[in-house]
C-alpha atoms as a PDB file:
ATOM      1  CA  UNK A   1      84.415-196.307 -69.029  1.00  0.00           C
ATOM      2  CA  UNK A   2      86.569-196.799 -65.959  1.00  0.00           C
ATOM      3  CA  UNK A   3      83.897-195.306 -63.026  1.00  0.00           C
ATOM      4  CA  UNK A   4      85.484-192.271 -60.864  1.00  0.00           C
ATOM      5  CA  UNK A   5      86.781-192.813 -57.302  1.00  0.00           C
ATOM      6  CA  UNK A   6      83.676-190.585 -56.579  1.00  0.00           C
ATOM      7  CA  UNK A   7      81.236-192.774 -58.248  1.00  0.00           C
ATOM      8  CA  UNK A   8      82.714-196.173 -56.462  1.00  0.00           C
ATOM      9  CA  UNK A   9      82.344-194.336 -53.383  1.00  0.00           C
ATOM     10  CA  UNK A  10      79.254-193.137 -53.795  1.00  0.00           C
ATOM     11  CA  UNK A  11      78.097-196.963 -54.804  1.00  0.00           C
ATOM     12  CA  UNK A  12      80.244-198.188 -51.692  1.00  0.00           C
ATOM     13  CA  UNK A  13      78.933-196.145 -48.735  1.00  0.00           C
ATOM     14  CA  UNK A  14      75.450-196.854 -49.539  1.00  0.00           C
ATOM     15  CA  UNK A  15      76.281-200.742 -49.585  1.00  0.00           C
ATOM     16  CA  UNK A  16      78.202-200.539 -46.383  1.00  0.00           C
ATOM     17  CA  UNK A  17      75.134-198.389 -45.207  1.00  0.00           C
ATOM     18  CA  UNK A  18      72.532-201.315 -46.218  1.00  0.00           C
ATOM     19  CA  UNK A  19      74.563-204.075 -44.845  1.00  0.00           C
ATOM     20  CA  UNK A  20      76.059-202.895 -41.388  1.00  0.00           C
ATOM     21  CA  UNK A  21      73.853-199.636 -40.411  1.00  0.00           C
ATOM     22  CA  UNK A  22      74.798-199.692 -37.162  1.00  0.00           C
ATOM     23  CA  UNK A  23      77.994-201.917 -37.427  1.00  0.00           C
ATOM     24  CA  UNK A  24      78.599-205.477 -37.305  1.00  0.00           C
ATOM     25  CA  UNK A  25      77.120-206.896 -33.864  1.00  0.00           C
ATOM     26  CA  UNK A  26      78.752-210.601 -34.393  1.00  0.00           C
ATOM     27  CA  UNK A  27      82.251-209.175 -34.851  1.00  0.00           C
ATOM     28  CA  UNK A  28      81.820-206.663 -32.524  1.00  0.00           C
ATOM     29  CA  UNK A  29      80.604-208.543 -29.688  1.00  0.00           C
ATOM     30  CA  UNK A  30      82.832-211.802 -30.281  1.00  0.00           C
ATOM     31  CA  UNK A  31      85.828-211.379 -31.740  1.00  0.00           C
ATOM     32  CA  UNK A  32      88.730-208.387 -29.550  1.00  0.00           C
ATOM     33  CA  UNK A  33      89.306-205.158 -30.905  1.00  0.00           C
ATOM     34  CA  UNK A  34      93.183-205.536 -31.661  1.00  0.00           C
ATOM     35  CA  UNK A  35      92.718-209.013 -33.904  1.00  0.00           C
ATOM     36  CA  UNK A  36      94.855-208.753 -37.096  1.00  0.00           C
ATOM     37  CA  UNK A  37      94.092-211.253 -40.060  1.00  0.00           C
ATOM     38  CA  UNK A  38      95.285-211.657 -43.664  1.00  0.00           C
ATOM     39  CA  UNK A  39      92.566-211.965 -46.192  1.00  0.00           C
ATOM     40  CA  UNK A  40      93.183-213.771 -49.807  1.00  0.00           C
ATOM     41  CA  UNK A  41      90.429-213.757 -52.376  1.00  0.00           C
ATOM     42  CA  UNK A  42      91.038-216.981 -53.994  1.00  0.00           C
ATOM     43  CA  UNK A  43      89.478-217.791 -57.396  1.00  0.00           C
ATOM     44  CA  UNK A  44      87.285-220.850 -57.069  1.00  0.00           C
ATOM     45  CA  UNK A  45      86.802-221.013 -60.985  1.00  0.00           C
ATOM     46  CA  UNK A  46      88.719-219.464 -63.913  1.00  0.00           C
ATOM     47  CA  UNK A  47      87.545-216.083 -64.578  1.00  0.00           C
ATOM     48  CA  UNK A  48      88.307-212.372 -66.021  1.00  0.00           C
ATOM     49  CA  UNK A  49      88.854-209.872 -62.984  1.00  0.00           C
ATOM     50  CA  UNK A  50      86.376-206.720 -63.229  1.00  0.00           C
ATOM     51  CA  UNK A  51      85.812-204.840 -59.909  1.00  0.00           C
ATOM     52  CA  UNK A  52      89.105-204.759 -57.991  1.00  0.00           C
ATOM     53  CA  UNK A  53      88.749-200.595 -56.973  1.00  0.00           C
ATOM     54  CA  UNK A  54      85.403-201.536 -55.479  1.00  0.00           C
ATOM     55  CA  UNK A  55      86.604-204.299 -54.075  1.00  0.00           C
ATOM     56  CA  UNK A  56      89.190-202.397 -52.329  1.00  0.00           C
ATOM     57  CA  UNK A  57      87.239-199.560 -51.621  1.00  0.00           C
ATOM     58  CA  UNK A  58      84.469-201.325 -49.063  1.00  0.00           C
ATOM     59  CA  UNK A  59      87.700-202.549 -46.824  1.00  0.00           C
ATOM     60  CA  UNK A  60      89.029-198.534 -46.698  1.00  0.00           C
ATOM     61  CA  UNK A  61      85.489-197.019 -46.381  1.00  0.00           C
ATOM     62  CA  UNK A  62      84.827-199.517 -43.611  1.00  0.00           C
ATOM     63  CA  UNK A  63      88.272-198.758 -42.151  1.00  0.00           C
ATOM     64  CA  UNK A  64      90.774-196.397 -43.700  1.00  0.00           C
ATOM     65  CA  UNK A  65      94.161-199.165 -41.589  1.00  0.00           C
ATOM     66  CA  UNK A  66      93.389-201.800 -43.474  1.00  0.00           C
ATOM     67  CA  UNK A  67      95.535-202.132 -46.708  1.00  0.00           C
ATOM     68  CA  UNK A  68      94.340-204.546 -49.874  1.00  0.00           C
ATOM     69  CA  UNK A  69      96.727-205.365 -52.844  1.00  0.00           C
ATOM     70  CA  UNK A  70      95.961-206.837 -55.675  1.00  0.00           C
ATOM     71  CA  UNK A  71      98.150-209.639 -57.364  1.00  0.00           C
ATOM     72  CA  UNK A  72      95.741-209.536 -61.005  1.00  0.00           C
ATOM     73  CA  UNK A  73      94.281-206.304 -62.765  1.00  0.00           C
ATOM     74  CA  UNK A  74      90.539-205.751 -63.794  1.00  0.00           C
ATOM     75  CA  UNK A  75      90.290-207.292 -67.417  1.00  0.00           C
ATOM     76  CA  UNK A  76      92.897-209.905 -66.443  1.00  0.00           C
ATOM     77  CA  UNK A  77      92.155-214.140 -67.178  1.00  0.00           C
ATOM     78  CA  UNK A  78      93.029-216.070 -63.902  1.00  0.00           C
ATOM     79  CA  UNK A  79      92.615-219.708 -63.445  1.00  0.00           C
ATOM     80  CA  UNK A  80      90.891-221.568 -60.617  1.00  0.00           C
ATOM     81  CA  UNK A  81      92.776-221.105 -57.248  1.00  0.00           C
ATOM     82  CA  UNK A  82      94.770-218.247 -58.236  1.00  0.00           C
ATOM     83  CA  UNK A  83      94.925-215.566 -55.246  1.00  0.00           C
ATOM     84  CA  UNK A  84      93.955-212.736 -56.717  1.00  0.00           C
ATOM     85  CA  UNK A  85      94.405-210.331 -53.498  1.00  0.00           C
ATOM     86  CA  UNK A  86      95.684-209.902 -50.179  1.00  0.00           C
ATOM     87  CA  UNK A  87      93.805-207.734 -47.054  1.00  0.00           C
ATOM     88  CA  UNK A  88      95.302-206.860 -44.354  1.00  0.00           C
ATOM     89  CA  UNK A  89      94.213-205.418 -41.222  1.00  0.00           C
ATOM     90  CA  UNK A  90      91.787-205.730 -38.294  1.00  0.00           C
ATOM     91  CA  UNK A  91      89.557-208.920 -38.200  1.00  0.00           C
ATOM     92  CA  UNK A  92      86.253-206.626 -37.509  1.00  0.00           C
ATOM     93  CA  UNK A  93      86.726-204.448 -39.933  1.00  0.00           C
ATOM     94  CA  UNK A  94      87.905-206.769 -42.550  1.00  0.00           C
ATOM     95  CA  UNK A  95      84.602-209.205 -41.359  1.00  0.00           C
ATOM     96  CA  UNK A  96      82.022-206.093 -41.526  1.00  0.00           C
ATOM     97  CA  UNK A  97      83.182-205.564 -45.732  1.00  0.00           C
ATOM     98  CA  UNK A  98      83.509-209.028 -46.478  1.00  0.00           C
ATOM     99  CA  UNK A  99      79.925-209.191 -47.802  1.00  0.00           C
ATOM    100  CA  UNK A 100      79.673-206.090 -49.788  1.00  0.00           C
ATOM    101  CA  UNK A 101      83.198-206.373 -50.878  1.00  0.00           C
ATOM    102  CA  UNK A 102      82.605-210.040 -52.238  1.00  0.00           C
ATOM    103  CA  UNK A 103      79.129-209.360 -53.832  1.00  0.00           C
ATOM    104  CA  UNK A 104      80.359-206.535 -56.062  1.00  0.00           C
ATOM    105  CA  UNK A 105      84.148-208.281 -57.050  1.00  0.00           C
ATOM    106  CA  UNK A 106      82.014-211.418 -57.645  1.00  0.00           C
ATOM    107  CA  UNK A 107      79.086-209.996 -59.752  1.00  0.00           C
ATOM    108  CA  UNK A 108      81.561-207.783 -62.281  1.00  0.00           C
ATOM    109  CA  UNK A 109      83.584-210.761 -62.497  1.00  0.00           C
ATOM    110  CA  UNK A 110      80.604-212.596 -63.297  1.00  0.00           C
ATOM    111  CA  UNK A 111      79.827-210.155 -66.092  1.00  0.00           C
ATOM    112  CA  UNK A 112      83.218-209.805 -67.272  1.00  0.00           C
ATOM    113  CA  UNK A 113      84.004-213.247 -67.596  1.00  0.00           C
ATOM    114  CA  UNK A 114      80.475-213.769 -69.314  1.00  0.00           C
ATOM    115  CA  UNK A 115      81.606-210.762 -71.938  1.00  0.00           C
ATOM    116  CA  UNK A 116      84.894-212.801 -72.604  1.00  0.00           C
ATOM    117  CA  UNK A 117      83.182-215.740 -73.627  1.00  0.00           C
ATOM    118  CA  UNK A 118      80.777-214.187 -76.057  1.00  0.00           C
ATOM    119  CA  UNK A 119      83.647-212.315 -77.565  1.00  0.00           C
ATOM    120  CA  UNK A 120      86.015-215.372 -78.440  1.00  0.00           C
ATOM    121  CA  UNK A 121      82.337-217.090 -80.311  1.00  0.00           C
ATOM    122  CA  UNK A 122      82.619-214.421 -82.463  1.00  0.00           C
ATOM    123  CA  UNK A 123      86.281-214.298 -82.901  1.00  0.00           C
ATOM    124  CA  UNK A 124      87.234-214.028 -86.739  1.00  0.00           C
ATOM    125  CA  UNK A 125      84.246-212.009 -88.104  1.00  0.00           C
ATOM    126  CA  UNK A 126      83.762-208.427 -88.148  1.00  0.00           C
ATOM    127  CA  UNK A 127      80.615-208.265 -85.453  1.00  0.00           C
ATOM    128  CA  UNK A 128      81.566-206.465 -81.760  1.00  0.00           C
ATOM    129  CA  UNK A 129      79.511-208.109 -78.884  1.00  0.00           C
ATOM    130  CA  UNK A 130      78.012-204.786 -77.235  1.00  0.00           C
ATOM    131  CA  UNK A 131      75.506-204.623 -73.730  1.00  0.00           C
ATOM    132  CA  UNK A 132      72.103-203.353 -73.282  1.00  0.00           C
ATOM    133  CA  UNK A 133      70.176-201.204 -71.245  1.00  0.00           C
ATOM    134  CA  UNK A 134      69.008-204.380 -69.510  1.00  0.00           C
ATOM    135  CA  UNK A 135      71.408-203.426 -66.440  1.00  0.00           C
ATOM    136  CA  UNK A 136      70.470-203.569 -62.310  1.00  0.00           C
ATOM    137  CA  UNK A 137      69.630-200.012 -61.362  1.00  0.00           C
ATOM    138  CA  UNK A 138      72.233-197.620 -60.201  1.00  0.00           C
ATOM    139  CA  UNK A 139      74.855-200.402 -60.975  1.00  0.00           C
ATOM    140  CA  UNK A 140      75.068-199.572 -64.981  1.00  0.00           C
ATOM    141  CA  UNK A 141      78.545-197.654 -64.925  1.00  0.00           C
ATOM    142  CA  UNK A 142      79.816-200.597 -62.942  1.00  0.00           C
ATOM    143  CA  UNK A 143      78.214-203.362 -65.211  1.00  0.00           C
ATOM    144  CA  UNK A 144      79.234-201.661 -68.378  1.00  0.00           C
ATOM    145  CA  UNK A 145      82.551-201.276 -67.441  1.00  0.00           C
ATOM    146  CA  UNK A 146      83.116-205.049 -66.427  1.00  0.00           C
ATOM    147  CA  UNK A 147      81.257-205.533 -69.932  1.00  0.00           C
ATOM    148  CA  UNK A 148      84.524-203.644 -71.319  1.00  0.00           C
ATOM    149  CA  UNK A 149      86.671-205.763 -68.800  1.00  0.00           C
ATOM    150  CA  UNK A 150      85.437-208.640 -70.756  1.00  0.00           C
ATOM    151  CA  UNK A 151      86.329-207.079 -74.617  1.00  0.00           C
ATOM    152  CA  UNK A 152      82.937-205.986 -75.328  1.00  0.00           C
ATOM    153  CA  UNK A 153      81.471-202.816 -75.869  1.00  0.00           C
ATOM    154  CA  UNK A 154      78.703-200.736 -74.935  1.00  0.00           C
ATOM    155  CA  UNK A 155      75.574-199.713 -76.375  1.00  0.00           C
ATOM    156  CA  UNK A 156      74.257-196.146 -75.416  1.00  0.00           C
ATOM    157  CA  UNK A 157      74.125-195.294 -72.209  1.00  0.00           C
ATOM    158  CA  UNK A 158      70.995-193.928 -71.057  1.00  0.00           C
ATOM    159  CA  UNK A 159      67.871-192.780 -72.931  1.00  0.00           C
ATOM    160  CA  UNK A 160      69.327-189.335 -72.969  1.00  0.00           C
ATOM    161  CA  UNK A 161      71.795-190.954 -75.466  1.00  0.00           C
ATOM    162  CA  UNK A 162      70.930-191.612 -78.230  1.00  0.00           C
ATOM    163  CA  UNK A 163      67.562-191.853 -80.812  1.00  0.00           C
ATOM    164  CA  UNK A 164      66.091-195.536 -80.632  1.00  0.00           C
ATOM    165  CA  UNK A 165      62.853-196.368 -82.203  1.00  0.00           C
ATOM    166  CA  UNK A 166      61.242-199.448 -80.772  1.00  0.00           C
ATOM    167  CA  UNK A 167      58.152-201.594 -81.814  1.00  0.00           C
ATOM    168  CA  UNK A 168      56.441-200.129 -78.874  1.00  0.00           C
ATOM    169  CA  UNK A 169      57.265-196.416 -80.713  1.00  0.00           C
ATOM    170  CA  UNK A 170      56.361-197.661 -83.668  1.00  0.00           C
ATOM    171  CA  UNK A 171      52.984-199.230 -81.841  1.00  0.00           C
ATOM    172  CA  UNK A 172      52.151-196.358 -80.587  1.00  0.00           C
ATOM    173  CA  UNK A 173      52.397-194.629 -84.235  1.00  0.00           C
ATOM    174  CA  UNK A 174      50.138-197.145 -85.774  1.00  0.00           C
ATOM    175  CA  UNK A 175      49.346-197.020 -89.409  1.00  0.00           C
ATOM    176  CA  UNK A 176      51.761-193.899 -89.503  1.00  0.00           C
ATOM    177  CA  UNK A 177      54.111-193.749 -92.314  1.00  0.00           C
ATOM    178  CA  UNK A 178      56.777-194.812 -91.149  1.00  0.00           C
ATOM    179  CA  UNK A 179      59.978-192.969 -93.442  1.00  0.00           C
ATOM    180  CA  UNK A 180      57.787-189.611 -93.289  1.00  0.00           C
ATOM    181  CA  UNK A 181      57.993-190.123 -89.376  1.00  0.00           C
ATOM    182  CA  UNK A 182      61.220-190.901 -89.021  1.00  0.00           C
ATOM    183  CA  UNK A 183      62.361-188.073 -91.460  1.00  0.00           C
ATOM    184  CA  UNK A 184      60.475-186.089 -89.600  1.00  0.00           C
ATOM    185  CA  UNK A 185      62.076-186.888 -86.125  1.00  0.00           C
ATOM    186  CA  UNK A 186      65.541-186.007 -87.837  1.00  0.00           C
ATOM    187  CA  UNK A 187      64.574-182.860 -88.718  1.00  0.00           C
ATOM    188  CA  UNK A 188      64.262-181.832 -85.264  1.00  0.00           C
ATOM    189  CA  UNK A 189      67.442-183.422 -83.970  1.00  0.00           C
ATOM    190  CA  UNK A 190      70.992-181.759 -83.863  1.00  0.00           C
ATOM    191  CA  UNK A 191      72.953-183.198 -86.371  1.00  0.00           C
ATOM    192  CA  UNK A 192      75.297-185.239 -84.205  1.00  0.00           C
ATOM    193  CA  UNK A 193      72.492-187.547 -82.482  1.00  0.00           C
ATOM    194  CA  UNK A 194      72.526-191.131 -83.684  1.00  0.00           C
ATOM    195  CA  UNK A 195      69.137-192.662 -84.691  1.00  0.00           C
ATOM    196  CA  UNK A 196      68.558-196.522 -84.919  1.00  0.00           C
ATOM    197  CA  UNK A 197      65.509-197.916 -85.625  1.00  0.00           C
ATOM    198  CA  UNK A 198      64.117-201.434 -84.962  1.00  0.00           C
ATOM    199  CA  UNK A 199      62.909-204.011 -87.648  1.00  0.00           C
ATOM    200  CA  UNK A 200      61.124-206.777 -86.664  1.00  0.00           C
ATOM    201  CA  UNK A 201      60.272-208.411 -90.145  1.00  0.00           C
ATOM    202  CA  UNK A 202      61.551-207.739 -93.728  1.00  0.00           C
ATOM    203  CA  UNK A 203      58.614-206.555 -94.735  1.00  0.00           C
ATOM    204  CA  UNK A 204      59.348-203.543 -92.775  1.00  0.00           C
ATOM    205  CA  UNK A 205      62.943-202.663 -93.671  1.00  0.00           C
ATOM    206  CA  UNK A 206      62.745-200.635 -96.833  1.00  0.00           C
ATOM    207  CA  UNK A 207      60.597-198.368 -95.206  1.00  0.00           C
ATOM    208  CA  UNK A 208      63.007-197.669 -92.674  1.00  0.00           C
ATOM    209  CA  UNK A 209      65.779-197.406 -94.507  1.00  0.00           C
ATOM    210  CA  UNK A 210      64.083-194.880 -96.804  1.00  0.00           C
ATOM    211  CA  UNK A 211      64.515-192.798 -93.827  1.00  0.00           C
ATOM    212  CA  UNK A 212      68.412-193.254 -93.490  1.00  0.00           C
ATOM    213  CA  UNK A 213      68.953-193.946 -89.998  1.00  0.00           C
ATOM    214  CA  UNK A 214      71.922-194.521 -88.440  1.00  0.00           C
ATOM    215  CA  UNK A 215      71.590-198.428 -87.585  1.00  0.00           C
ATOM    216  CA  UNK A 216      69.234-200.766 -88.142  1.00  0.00           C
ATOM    217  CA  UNK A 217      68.129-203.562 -85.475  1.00  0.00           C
ATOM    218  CA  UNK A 218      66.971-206.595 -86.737  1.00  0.00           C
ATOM    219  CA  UNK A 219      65.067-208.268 -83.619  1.00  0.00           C
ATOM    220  CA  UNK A 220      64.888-211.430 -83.443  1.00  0.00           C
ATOM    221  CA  UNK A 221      65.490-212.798 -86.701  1.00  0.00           C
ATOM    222  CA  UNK A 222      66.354-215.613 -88.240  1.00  0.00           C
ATOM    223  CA  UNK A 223      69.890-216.942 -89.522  1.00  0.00           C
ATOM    224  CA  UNK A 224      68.202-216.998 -93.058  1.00  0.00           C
ATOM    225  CA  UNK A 225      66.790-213.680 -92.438  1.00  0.00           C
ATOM    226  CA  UNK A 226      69.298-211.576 -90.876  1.00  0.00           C
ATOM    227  CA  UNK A 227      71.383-212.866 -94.447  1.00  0.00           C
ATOM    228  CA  UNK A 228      68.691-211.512 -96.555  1.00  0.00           C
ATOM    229  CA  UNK A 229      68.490-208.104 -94.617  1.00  0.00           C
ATOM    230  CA  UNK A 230      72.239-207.367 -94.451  1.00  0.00           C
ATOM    231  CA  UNK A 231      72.349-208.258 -98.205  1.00  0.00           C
ATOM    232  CA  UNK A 232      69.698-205.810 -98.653  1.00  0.00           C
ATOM    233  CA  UNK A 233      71.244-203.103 -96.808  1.00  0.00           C
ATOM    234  CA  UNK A 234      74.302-203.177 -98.468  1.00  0.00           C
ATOM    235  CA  UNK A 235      76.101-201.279 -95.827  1.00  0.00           C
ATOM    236  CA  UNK A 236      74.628-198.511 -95.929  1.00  0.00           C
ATOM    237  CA  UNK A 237      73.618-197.909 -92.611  1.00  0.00           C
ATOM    238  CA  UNK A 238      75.070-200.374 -89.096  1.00  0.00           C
ATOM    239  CA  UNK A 239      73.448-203.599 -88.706  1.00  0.00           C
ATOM    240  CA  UNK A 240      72.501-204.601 -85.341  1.00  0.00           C
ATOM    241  CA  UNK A 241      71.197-207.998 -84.304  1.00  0.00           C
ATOM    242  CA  UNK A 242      69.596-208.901 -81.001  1.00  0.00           C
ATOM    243  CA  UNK A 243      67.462-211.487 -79.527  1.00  0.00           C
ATOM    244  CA  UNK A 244      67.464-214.934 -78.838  1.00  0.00           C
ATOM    245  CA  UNK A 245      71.656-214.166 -78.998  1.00  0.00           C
ATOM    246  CA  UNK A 246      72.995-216.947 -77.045  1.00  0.00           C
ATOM    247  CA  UNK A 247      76.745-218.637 -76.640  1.00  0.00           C
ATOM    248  CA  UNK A 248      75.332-221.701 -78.602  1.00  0.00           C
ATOM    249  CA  UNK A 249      74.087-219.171 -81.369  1.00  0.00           C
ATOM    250  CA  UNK A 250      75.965-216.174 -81.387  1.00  0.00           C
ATOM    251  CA  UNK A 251      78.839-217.424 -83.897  1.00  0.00           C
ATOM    252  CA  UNK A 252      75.552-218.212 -86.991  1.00  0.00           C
ATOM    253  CA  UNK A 253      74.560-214.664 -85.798  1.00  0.00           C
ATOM    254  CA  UNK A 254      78.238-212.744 -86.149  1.00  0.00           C
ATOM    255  CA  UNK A 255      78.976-214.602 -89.208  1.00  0.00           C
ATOM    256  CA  UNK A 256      75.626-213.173 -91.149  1.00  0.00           C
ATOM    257  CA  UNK A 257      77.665-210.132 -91.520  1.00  0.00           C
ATOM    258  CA  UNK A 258      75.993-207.912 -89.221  1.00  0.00           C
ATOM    259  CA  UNK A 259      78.137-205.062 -87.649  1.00  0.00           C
ATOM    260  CA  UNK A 260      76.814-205.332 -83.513  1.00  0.00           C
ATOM    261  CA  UNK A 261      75.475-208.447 -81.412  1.00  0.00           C
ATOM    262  CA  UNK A 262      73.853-206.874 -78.692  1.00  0.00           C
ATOM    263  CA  UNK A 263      72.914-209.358 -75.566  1.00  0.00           C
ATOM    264  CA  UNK A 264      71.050-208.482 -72.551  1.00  0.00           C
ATOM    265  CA  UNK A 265      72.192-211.833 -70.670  1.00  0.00           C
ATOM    266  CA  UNK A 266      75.311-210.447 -70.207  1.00  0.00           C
ATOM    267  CA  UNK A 267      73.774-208.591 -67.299  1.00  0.00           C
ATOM    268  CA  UNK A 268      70.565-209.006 -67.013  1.00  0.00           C
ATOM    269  CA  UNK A 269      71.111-212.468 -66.210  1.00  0.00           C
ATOM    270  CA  UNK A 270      74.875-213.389 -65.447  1.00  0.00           C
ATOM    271  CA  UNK A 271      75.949-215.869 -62.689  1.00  0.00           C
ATOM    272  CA  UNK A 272      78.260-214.314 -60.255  1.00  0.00           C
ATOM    273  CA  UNK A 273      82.062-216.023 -60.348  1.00  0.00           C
ATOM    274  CA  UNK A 274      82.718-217.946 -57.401  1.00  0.00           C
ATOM    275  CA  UNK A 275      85.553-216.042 -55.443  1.00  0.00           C
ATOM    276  CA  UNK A 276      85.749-216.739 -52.011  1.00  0.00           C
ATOM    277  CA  UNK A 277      87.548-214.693 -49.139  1.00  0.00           C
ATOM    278  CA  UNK A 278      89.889-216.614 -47.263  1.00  0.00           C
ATOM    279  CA  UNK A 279      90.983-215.523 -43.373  1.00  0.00           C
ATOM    280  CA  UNK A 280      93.952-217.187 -41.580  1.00  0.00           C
ATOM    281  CA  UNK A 281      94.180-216.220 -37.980  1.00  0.00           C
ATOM    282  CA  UNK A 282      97.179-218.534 -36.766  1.00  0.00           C
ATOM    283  CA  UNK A 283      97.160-221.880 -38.466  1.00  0.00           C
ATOM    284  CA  UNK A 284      93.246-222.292 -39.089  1.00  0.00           C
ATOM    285  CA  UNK A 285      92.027-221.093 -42.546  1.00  0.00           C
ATOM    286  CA  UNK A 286      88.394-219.826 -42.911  1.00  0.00           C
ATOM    287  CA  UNK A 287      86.745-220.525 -45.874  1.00  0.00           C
ATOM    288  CA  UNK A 288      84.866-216.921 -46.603  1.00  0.00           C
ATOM    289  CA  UNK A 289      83.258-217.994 -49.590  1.00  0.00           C
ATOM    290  CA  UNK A 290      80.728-220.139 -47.165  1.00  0.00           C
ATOM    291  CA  UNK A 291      79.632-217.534 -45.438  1.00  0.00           C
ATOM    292  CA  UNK A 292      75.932-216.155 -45.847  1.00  0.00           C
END
């Protein structure tokens, strides 16, 4: 799940692009063309590192002098004021990628660190903590890995994926039979595809797994419920729970038996880790992580 150097780049240039399209006309104009500064990102909190290639890669897009090493890995734990890197180079350049650089670093740490959390709640049953598709747009590869950063694991990838029936699918279908649909749907699938379907009540889960999909996902159910249903299945297909999945409930949720907790909050929703970029020029220090 690592992304490619060709996909960071890709991801970088048009960030770079948005943020200084014509340069950065504060640096520029204020600060002289041969000033040298050493950068640390400092951890302001405790955190999991996700995002360090990005990271890296707005200071060498911006400026291919200007060298970045990093003291922690991506999926490392770090606690509050470790340095977790070191740039070097020229103060414009370093000043025009601060932004992007920060945003991204800060965001998949965010995520990663989120993921970590989630995992240890569930530490001791058999349940994996996996993402959604509830990801910002064009930053999925990114998210997803940082979800992986953080010891979870992720759900399909794109629509093109995988089979997944929904209530709106099933909405649309009506009073359709239900197993003679889905049976039907498998027919015209290559063998390898995966198929889950969604439950949303008991009532409807015989019918379903009649069909024999793949996985089963029980949507916001109950403790009580989700009990009942993975009794009921038996193992005999995966068991996937999702909504209403939250650090204060996840552990009831995992312990139900059920094979996947799937939570959107992990990115739909995550706070960004405070990480800050600190500048010394001389003896002053500049506190980067104030900066708007």
């Amino acid at each position: 799940m690592k992304p490619s150097q060709s996909d960071i780049d890709r991801l970088i240039r048009a960030a770079l692009d948005e943020d200084a399209p014509w340069g950065d006309l504060t640096s520029q104009t204020l600060l002289p063309a041969e000033a040298t500064v050493t950068a640390h990102l400092v951890a302001r909190e405790p955190g999991v590192l996700c995002g360090s290639d990005l990271f890296r890669a707005a200071f060498t897009l911006t400026d291919p002098t200007v060298t970045t090493h990093f003291h922690v890995a991506d999926a490392d734990t770090f606690a509050a004021n470790t340095v977790l890197a070191t740039v070097q180079g020229s103060a414009r350049s370093i000043l025009q990628a601060e932004r992007v650089a920060l945003n991204l670093v800060q965001r998949l740490s965010g995520i990663a660190t989120l993921t970590a959390q989630y995992v240890a709640a569930v530490a001791g049953t058999n349940a994996r903590i996996t993402d959604t598709r509830k990801t910002t747009p064009t930053l999925r590869l990114f998210e997803r890995y940082a979800v992986c950063c953080g010891g979870g694991h992720n759900h399909r990838f794109s629509l093109s994926d995988a089979v997944m029936v929904k209530d709106n699918h099933l909405a649309v279908l009506g009073s359709t039979d239900i197993t003679a649909a889905l049976l039907q749907l498998r027919s015209g699938l290559p063998h390898t595809t995966h198929i889950e379907v969604e439950v949303d009540r008991l009532d409807q889960l015989d019918a379903v797994l009649a069909a024999a999909p793949d996985t089963v996902l029980l949507d916001n159910f109950s403790v009580s419920d989700l009990q009942t249903a993975v009794a009921r299945i038996a193992g005999r297909v995966l068991v996937e729970a999702s909504g209403g999945v939250s650090l204060d409930t996840v552990a009831a949720i995992a312990a139900t038996g059920v094979d996947l907790v799937s939570v959107g909050a992990l990115t739909h929703s995550v706070r960004a880790l405070d990480l800050g970029l600190d500048i010394r020029a001389g003896d002053q220090p500049y506190r980067g992580s104030t900066r708007k």
